[in-house]
C-alpha atoms as a PDB file:
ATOM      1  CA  UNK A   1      65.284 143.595 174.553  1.00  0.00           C
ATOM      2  CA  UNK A   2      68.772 142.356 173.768  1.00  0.00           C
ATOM      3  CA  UNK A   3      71.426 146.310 174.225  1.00  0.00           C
ATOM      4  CA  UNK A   4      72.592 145.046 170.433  1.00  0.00           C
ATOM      5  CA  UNK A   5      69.068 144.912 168.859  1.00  0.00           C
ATOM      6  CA  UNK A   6      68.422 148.189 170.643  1.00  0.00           C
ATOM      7  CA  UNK A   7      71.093 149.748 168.954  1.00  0.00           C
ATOM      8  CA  UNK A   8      70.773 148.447 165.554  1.00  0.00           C
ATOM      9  CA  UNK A   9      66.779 150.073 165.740  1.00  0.00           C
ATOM     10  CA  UNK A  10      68.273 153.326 166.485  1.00  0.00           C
ATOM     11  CA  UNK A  11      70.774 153.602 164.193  1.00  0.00           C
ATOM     12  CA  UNK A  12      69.432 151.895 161.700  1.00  0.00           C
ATOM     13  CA  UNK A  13      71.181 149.612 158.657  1.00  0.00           C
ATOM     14  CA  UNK A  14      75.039 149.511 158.898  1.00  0.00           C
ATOM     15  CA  UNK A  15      75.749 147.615 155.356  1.00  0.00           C
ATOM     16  CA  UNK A  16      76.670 149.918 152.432  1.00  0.00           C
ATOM     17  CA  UNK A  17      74.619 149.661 149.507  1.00  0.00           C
ATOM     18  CA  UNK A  18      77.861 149.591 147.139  1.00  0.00           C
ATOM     19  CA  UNK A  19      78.531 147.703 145.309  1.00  0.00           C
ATOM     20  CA  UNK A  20      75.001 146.815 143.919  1.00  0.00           C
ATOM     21  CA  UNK A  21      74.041 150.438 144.072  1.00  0.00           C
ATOM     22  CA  UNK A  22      75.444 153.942 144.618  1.00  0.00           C
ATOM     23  CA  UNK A  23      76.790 154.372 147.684  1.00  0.00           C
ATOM     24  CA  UNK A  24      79.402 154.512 150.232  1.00  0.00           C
ATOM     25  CA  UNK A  25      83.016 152.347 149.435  1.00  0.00           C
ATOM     26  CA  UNK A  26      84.318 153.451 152.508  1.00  0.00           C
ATOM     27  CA  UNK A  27      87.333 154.362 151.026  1.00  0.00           C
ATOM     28  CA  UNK A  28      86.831 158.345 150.997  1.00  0.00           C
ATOM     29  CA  UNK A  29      90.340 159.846 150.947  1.00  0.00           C
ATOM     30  CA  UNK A  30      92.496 156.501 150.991  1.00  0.00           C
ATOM     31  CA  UNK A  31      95.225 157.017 148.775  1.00  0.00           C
ATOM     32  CA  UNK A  32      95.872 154.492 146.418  1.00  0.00           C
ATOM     33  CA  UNK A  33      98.306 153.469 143.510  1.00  0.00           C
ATOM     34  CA  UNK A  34     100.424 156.740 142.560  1.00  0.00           C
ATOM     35  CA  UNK A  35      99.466 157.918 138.866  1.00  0.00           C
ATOM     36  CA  UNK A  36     101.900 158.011 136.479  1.00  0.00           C
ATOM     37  CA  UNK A  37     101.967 160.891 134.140  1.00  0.00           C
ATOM     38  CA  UNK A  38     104.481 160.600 131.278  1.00  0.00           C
ATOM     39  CA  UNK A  39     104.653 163.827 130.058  1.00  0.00           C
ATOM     40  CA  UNK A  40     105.490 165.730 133.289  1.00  0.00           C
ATOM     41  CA  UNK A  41     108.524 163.432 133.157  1.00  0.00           C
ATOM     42  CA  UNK A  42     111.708 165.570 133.108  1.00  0.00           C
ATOM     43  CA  UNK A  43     114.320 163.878 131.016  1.00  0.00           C
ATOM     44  CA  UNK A  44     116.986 162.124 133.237  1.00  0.00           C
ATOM     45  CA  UNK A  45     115.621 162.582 135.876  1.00  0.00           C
ATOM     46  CA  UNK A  46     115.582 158.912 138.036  1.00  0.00           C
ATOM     47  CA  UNK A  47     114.722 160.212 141.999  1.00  0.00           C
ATOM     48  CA  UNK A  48     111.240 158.098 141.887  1.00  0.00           C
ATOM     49  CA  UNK A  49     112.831 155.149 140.585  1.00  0.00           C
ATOM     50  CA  UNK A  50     116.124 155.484 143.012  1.00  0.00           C
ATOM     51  CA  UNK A  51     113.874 155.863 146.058  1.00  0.00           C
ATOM     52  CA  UNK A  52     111.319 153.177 145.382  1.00  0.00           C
ATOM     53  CA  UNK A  53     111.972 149.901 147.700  1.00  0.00           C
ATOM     54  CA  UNK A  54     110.386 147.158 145.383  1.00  0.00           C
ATOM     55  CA  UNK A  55     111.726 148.544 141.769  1.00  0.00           C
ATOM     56  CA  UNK A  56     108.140 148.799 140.830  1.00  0.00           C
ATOM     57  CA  UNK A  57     110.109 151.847 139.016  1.00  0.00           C
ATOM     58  CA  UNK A  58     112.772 151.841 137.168  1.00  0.00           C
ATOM     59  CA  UNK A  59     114.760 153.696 134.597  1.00  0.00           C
ATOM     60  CA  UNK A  60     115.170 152.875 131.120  1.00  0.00           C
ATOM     61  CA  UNK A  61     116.447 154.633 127.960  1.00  0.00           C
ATOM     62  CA  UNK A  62     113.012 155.076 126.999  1.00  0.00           C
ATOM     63  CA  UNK A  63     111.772 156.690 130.309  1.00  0.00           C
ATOM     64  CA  UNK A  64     110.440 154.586 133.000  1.00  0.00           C
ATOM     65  CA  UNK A  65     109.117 151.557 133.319  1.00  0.00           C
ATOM     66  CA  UNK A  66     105.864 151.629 136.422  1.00  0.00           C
ATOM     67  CA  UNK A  67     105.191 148.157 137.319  1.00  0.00           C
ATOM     68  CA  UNK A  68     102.144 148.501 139.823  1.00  0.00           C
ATOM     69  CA  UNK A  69     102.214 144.456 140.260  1.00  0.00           C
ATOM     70  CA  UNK A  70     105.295 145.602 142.912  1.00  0.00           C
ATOM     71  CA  UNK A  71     103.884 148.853 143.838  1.00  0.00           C
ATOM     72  CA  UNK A  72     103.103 148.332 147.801  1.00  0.00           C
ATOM     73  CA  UNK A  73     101.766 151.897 147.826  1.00  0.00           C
ATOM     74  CA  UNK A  74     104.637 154.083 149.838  1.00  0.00           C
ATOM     75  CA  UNK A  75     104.187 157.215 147.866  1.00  0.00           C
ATOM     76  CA  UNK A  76     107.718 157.336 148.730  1.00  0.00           C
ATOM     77  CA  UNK A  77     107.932 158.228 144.342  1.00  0.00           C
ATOM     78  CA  UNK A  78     105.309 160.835 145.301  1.00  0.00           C
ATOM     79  CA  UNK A  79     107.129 162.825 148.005  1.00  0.00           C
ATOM     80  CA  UNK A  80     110.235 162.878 145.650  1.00  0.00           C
ATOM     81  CA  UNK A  81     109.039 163.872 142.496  1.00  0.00           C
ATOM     82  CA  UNK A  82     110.075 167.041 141.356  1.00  0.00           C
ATOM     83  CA  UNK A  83     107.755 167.714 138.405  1.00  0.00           C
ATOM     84  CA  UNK A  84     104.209 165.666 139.356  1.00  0.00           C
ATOM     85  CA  UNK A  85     104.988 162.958 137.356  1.00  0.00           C
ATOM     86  CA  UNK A  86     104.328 160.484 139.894  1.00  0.00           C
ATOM     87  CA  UNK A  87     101.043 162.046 141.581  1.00  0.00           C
ATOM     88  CA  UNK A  88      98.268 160.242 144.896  1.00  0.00           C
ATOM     89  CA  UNK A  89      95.606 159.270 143.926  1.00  0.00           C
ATOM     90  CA  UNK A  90      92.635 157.331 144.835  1.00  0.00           C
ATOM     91  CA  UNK A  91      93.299 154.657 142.555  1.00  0.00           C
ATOM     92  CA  UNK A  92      92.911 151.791 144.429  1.00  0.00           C
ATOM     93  CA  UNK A  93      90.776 149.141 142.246  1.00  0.00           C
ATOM     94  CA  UNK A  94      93.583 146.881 140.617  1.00  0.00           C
ATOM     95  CA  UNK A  95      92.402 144.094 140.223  1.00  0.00           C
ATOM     96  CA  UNK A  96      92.843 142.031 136.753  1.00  0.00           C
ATOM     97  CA  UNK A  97      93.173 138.900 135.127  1.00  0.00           C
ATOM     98  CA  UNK A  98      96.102 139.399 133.348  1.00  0.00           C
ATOM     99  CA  UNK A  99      99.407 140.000 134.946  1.00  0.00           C
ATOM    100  CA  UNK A 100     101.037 142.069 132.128  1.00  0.00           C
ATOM    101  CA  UNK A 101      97.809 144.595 132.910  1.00  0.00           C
ATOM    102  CA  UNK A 102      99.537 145.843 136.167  1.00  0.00           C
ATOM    103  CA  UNK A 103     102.867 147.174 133.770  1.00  0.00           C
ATOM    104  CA  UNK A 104     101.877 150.738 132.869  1.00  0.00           C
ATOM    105  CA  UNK A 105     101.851 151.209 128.860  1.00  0.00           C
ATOM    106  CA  UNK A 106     101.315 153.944 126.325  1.00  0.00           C
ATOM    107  CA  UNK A 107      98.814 151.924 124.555  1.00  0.00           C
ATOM    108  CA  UNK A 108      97.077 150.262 127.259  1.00  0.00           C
ATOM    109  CA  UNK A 109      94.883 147.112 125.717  1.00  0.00           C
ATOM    110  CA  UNK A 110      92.861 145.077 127.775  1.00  0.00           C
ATOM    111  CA  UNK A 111      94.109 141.184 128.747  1.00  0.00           C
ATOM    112  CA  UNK A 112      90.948 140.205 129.703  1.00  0.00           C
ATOM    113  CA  UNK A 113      90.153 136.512 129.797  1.00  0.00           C
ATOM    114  CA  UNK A 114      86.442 135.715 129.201  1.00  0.00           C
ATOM    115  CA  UNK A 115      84.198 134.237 130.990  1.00  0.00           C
ATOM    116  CA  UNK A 116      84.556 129.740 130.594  1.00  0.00           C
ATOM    117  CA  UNK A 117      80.566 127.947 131.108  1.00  0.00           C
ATOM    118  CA  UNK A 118      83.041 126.384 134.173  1.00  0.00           C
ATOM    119  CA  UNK A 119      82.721 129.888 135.949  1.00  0.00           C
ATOM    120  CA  UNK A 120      79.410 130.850 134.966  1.00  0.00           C
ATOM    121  CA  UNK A 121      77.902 128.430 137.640  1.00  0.00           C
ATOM    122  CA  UNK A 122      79.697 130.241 140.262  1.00  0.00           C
ATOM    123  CA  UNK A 123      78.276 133.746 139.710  1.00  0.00           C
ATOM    124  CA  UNK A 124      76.039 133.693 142.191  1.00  0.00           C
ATOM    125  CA  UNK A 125      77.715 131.762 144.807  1.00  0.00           C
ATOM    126  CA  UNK A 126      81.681 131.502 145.549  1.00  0.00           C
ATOM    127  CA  UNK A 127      83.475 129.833 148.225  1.00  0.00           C
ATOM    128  CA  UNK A 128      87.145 130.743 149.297  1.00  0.00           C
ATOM    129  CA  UNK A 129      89.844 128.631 151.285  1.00  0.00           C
ATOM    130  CA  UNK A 130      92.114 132.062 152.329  1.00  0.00           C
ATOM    131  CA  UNK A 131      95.732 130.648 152.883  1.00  0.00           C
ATOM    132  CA  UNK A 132      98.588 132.806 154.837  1.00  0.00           C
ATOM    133  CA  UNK A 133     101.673 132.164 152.528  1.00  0.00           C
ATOM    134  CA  UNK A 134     103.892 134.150 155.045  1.00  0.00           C
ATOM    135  CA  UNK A 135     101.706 137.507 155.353  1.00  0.00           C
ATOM    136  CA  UNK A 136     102.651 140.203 157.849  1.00  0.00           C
ATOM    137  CA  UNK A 137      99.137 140.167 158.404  1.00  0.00           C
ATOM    138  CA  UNK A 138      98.368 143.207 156.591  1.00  0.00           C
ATOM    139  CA  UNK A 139      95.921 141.907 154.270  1.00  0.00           C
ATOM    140  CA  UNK A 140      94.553 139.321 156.913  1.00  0.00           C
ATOM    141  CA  UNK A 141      93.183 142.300 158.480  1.00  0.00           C
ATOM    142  CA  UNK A 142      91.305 144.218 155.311  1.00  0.00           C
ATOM    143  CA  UNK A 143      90.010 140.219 154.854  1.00  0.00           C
ATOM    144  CA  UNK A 144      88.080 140.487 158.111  1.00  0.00           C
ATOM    145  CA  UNK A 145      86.905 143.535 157.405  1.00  0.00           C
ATOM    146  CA  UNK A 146      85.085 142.145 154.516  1.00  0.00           C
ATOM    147  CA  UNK A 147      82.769 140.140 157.091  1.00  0.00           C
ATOM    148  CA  UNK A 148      81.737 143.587 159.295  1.00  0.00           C
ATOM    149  CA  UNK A 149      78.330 144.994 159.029  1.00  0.00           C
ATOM    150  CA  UNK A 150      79.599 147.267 156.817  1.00  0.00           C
ATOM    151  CA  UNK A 151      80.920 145.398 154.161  1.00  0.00           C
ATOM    152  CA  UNK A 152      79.091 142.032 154.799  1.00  0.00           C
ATOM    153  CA  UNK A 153      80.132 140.347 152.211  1.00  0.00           C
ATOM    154  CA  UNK A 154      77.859 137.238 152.183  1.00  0.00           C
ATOM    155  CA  UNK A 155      75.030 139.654 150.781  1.00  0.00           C
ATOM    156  CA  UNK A 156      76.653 139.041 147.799  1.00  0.00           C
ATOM    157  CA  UNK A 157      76.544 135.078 148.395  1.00  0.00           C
ATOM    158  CA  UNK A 158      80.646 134.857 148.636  1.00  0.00           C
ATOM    159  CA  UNK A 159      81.639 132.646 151.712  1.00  0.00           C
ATOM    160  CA  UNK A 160      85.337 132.093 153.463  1.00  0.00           C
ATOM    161  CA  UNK A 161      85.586 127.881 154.334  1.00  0.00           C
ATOM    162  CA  UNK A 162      87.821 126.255 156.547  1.00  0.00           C
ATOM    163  CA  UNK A 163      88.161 123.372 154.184  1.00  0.00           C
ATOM    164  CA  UNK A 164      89.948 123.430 150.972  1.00  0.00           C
ATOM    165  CA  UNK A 165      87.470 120.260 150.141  1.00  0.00           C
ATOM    166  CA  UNK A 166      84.724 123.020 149.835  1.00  0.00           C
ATOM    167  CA  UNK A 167      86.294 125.812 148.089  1.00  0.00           C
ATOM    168  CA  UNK A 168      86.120 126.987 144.436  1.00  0.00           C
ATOM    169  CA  UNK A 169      88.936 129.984 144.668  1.00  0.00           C
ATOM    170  CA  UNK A 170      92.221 129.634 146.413  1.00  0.00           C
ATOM    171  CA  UNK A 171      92.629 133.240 147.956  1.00  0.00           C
ATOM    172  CA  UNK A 172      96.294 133.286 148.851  1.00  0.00           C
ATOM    173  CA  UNK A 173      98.113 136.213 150.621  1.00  0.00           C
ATOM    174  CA  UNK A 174     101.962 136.666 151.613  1.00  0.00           C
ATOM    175  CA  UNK A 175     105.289 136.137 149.688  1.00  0.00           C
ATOM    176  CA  UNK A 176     105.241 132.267 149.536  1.00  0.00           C
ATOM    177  CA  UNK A 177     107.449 131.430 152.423  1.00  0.00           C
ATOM    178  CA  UNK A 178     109.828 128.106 151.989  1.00  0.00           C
ATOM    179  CA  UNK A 179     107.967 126.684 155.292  1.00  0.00           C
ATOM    180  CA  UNK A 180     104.070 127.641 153.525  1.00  0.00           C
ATOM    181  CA  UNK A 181     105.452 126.209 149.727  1.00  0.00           C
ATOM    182  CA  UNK A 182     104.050 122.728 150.679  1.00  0.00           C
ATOM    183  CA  UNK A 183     101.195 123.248 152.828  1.00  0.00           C
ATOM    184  CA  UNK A 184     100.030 125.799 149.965  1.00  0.00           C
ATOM    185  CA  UNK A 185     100.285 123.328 146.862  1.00  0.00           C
ATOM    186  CA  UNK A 186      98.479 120.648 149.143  1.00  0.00           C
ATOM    187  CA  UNK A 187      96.172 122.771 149.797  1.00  0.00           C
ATOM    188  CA  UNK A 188      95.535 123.681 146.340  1.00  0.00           C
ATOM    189  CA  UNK A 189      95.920 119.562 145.109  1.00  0.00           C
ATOM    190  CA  UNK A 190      92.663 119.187 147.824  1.00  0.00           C
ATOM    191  CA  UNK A 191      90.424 121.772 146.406  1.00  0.00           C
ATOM    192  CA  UNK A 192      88.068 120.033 143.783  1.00  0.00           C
ATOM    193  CA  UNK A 193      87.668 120.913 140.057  1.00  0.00           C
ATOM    194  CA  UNK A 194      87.125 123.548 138.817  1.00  0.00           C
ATOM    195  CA  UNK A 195      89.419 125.398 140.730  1.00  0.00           C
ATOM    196  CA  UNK A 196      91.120 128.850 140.942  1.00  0.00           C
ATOM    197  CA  UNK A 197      93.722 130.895 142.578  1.00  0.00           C
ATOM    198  CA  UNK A 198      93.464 134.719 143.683  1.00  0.00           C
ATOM    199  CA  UNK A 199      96.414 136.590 144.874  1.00  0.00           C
ATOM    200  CA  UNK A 200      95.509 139.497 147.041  1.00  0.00           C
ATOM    201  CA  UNK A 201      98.772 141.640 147.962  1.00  0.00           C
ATOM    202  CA  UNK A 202     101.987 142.304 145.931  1.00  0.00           C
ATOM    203  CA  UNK A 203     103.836 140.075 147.980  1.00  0.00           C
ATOM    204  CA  UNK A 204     101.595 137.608 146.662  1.00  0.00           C
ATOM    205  CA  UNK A 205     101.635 138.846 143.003  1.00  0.00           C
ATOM    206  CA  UNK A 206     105.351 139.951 143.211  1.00  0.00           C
ATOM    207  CA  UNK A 207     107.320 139.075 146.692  1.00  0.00           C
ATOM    208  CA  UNK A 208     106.859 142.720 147.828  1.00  0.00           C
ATOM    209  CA  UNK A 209     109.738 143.648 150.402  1.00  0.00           C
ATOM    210  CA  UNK A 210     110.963 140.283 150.985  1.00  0.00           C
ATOM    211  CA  UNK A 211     110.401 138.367 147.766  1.00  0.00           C
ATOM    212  CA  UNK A 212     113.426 136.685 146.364  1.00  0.00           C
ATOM    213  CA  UNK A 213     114.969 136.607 150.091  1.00  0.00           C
ATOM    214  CA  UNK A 214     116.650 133.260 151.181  1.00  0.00           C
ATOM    215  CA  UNK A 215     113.106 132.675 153.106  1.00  0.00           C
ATOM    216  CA  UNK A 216     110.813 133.459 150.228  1.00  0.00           C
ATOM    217  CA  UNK A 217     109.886 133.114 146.907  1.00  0.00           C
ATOM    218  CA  UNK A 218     108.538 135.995 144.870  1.00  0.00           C
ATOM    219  CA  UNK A 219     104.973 135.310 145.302  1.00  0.00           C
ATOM    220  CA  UNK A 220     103.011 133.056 143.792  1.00  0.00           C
ATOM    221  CA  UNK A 221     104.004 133.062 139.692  1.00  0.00           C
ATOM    222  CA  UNK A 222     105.284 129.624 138.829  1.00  0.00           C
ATOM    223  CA  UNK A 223     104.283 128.126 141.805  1.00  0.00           C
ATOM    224  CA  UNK A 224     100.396 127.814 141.404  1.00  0.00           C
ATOM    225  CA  UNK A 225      98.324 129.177 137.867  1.00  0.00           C
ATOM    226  CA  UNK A 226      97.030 132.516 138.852  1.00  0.00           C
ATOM    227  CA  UNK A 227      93.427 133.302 137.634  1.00  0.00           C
ATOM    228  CA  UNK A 228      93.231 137.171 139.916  1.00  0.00           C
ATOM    229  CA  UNK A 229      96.203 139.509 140.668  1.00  0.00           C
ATOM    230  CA  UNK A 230      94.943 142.184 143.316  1.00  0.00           C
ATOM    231  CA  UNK A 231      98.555 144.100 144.425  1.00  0.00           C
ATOM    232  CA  UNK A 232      98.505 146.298 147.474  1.00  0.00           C
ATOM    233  CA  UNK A 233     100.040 147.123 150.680  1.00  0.00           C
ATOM    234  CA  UNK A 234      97.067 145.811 151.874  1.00  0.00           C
ATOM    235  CA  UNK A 235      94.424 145.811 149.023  1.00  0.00           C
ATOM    236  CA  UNK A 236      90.985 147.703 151.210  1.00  0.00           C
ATOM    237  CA  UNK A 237      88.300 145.624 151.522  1.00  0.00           C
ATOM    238  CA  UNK A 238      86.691 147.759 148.972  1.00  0.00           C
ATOM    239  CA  UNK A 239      89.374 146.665 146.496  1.00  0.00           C
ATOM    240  CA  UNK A 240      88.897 143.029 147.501  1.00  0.00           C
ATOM    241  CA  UNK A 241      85.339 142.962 146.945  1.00  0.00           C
ATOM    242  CA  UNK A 242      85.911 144.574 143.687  1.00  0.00           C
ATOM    243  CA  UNK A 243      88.139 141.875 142.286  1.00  0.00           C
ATOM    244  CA  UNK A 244      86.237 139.026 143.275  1.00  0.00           C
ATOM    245  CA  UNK A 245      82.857 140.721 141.445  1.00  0.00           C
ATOM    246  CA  UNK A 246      85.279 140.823 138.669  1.00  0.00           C
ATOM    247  CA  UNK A 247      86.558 137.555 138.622  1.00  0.00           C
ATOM    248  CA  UNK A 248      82.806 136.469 138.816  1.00  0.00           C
ATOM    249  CA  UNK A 249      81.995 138.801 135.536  1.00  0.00           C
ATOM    250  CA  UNK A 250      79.787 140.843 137.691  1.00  0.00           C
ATOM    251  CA  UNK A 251      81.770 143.859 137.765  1.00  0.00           C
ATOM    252  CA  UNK A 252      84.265 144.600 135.100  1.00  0.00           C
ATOM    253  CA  UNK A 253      87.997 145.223 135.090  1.00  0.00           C
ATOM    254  CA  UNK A 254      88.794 148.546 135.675  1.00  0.00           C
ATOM    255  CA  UNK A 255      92.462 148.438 134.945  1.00  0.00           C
ATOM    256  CA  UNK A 256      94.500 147.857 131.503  1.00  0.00           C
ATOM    257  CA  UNK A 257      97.962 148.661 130.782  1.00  0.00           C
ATOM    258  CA  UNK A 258      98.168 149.522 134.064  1.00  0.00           C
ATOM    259  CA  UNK A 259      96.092 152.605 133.933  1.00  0.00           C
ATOM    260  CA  UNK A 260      92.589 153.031 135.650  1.00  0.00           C
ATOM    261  CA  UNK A 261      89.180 153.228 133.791  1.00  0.00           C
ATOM    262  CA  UNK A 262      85.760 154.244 134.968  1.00  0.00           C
END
């Protein structure tokens, strides 16, 4: 008997139920997207906003403005916060369909874009071409993840291809470098129709540290349409899993006005 079929006898099935049923995300105690809390706010007070590296914060006349599409997850705001306005927590499922769902509002209303008979027919099955648009490698590591026992994601019928020729999402990570700008939109012209783009980090939805430098764009808006936003600094796997179940309508979005839900 093979030493790796002994061991999987003894210790029995590695894959978490989740997220088909309770159970393990494997995300006990990550800290995720800092929570915003308005009314602990003390008036004039700018520290979280002076300290934060991506201006996911910043001051206006009417308080601050919390833009977690540029959040990369520091809890530098955190640390510096005087009154608790800016708190941890285990927030860590933002994924959404709408970009303007990742600004933090008063009056949060869902963006949500339904479901098109075009998507339907991939519910059950989804392939993904993964292109590096000039990752640190970050989120190249939570995406491997995704394929350990634990996780194993093609239980839930989702597949990574080496060929854009066979893929139905575009899962694109890293700022959008000048030397990835063309190799990304051909990749994206091979892919046949219908076709969609996911992009999984906030240097991907934003630019993150470097966007905007004289190497990089500032992720991928106005370079390819963008049907899934997931920002992070790396999204977990958990997170990942999360927003593709969304984008298939088999999970639902969590996050509106930048504020987390059930």
């Amino acid at each position: 008997m093979a030493l790796w079929t002994l061991f999987g006898l003894t210790r029995g099935k590695a894959t978490t139920s989740w997220p088909r049923e309770s159970g393990r995300d494997g995300q006990e105690g990550v800290l995720g997207m800092p929570r915003y809390n308005p009314d602990a706010c003390r008036e004039g007070c700018q520290e979280c906003a002076t300290v934060c590296p991506t201006h996911a914060i910043q001051a206006q006349d009417s308080g601050l403005s919390v833009d977690y599409g540029r959040c990369i997850v520091c809890q530098l705001c955190t640390e510096v916060c005087p009154t608790g306005a800016m708190e941890p927590s285990n927030d860590w499922a933002f994924g959404v369909r709408n970009r303007q769902d990742l600004v933090w509002s008063d009056r949060p209303v869902h963006h949500d874009r339904h479901s098109t008979p075009e998507r339907a027919a991939f519910k059950r099955s989804l392939h993904i071409r993964h292109v590096d648009a000039g990752s640190c490698n970050g989120c190249e590591s939570e995406l491997q993840a995704l394929n350990n026992p634990f996780y194993n994601l093609h239980r839930l019928g989702i597949f990574f291809t080496p060929s854009p020729r066979f893929a139905d999402l575009l899962l694109v990570t890293g700022p959008v470098t000048s030397a990835m700008f063309e190799p990304l939109k051909a990749a994206y012209q091979a892919m046949p129709e219908p076709r969609w783009v996911m992009a999984v980090g906030t240097c991907a939805v934003s630019g993150g540290i470097a966007g905007g430098g004289y190497a990089c764009r500032s992720g991928l808006e106005g370079v390819l349409p963008i049907d899934v936003y997931l920002p992070g600094c790396p999204p977990n796997p958990a997170a990942i899993m999360e927003a593709l179940l969304m984008f298939l309508d088999r999970a639902p979005q969590r996050v509106a006005g930048g504020q987390i839900g059930g």
